[in-house]
Protein backbone atom coordinates (compact mmCIF):
# COMPACT_ATOMS: atom_id res chain seq x y z
CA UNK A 1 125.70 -39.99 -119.88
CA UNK A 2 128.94 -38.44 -120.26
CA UNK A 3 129.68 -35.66 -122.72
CA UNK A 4 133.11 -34.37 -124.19
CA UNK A 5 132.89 -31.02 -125.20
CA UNK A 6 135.08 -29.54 -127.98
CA UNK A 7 135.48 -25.93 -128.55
CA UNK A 8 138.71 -23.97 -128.85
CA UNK A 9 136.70 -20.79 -127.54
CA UNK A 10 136.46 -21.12 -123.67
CA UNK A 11 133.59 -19.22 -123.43
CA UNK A 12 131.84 -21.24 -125.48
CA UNK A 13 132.73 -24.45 -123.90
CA UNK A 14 131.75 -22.87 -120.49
CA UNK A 15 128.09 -22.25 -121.63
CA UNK A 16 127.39 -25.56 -123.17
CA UNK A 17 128.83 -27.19 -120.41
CA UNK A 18 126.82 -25.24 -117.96
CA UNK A 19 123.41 -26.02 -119.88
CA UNK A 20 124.40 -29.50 -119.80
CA UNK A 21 125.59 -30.38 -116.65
CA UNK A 22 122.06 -28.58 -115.31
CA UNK A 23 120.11 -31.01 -117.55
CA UNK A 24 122.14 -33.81 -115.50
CA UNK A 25 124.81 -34.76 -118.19
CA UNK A 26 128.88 -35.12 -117.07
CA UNK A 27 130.77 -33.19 -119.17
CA UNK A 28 134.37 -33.04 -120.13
CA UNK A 29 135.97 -30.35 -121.77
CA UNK A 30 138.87 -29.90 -124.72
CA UNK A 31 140.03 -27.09 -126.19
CA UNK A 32 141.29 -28.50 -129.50
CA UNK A 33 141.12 -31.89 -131.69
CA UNK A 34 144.13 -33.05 -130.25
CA UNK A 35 143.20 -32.66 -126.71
CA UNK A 36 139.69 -34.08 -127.51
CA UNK A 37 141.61 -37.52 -129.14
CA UNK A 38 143.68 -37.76 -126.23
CA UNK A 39 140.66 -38.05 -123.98
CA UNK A 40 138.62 -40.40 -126.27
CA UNK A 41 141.61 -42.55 -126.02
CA UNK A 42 141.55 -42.73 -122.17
CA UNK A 43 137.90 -41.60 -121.25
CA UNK A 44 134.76 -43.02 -121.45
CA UNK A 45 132.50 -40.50 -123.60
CA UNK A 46 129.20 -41.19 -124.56
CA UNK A 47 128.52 -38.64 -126.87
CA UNK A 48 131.10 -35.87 -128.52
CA UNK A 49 129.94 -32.54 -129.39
CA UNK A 50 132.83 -30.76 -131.51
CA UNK A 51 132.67 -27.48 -133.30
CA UNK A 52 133.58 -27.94 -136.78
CA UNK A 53 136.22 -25.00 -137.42
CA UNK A 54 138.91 -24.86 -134.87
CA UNK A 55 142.73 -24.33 -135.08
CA UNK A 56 144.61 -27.57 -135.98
CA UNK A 57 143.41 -30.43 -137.16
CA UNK A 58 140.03 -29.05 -136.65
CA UNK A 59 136.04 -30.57 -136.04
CA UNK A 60 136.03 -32.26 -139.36
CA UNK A 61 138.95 -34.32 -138.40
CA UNK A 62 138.50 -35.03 -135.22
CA UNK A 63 134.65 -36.18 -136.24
CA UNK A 64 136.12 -38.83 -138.65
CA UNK A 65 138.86 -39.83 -136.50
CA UNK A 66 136.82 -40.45 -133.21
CA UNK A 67 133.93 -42.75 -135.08
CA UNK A 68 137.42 -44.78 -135.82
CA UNK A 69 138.27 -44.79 -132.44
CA UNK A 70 134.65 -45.37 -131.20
CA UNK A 71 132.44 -46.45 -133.79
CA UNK A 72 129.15 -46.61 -131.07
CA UNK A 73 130.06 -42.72 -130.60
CA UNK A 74 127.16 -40.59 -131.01
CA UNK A 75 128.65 -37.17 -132.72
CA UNK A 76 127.18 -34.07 -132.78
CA UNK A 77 129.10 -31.44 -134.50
CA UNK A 78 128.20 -27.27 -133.77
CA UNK A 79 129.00 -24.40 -136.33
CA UNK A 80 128.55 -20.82 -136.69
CA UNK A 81 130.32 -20.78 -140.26
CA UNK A 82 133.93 -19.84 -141.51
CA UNK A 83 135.08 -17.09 -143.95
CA UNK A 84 135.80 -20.22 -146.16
CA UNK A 85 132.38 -22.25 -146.18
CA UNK A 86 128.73 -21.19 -145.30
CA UNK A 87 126.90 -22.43 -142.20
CA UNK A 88 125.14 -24.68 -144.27
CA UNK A 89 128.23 -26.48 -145.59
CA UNK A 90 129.66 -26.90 -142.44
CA UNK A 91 127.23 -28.63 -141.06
CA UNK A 92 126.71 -30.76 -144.53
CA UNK A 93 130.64 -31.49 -144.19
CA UNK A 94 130.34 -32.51 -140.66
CA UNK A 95 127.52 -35.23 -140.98
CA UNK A 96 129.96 -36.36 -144.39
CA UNK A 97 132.58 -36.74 -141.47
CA UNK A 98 130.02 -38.70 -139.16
CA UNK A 99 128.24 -36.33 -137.20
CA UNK A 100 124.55 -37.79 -136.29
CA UNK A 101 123.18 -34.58 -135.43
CA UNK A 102 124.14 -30.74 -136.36
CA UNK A 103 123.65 -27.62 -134.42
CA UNK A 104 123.93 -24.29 -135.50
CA UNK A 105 125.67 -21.71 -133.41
CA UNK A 106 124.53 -19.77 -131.26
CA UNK A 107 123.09 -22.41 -129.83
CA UNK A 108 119.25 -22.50 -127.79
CA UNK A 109 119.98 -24.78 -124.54
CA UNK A 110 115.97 -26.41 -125.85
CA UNK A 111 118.01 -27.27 -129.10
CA UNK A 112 121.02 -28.91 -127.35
CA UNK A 113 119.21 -30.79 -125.16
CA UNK A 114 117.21 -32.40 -128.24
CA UNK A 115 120.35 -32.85 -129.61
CA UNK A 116 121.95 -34.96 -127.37
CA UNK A 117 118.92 -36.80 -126.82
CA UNK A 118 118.63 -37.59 -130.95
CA UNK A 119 122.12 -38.52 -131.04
CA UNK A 120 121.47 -41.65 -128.56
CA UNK A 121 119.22 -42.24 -130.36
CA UNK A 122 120.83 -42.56 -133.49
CA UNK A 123 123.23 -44.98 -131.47
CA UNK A 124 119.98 -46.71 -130.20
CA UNK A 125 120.67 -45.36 -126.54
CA UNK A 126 118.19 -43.63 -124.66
CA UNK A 127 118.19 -41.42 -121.64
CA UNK A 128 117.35 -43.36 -118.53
């Protein structure tokens, strides 16, 4: 399964990726919404895990914009807030924007391996 990762803190990105390329997963990374588009476009992703608030056009946007790309896309979109919206209502304006599944940040490597696992299934894809 291959995973695009979309954070526009690299430190972030570097951790998730880590946790799931030990777990067995392929990972690609983007820094922004744009990037991440580009690579939908051209890539074969199985499952995109955005943050929600980033610089540009931001999670939200890029969520509703790849399920029109992809529609078979399983989404999961990751938060830790903004000064503008609670943690809550990120994550309720993420699955509004077609996220499957919602993580809250920081994030438990246990959690984001369930994660990915209920987003495939939400897509009805399993692990092999």
């Amino acid at each position: 399964m291959r995973i695009l990762v979309v954070d526009d803190v690299a430190v972030v990105r570097m951790v998730i990726s880590r946790a799931l390329t030990r777990a067995g997963y392929e990972v690609v990374e983007a820094s922004s919404g744009e990037e991440a588009l580009g690579l939908l476009e051209t890539e074969r992703v199985d499952i995109l895990l955005s943050d929600v608030w980033m610089p540009g056009s931001g999670g939200l946007a890029l969520i509703h914009k790849a399920r029109s790309i992809n529609p078979s896309l399983a989404v999961v979109a990751m938060s830790g807030g903004s000064p503008q919206t609670s943690l809550a209502g990120s994550l309720d304006d993420a699955e509004a924007a077609g996220a499957m599944v919602t993580l809250m940040k920081p994030i438990d490597p246990e959690e984001l391996q369930t994660a990915m696992k209920d987003a495939l299934h939400c897509i009805g894809k399993d692990l092999p």
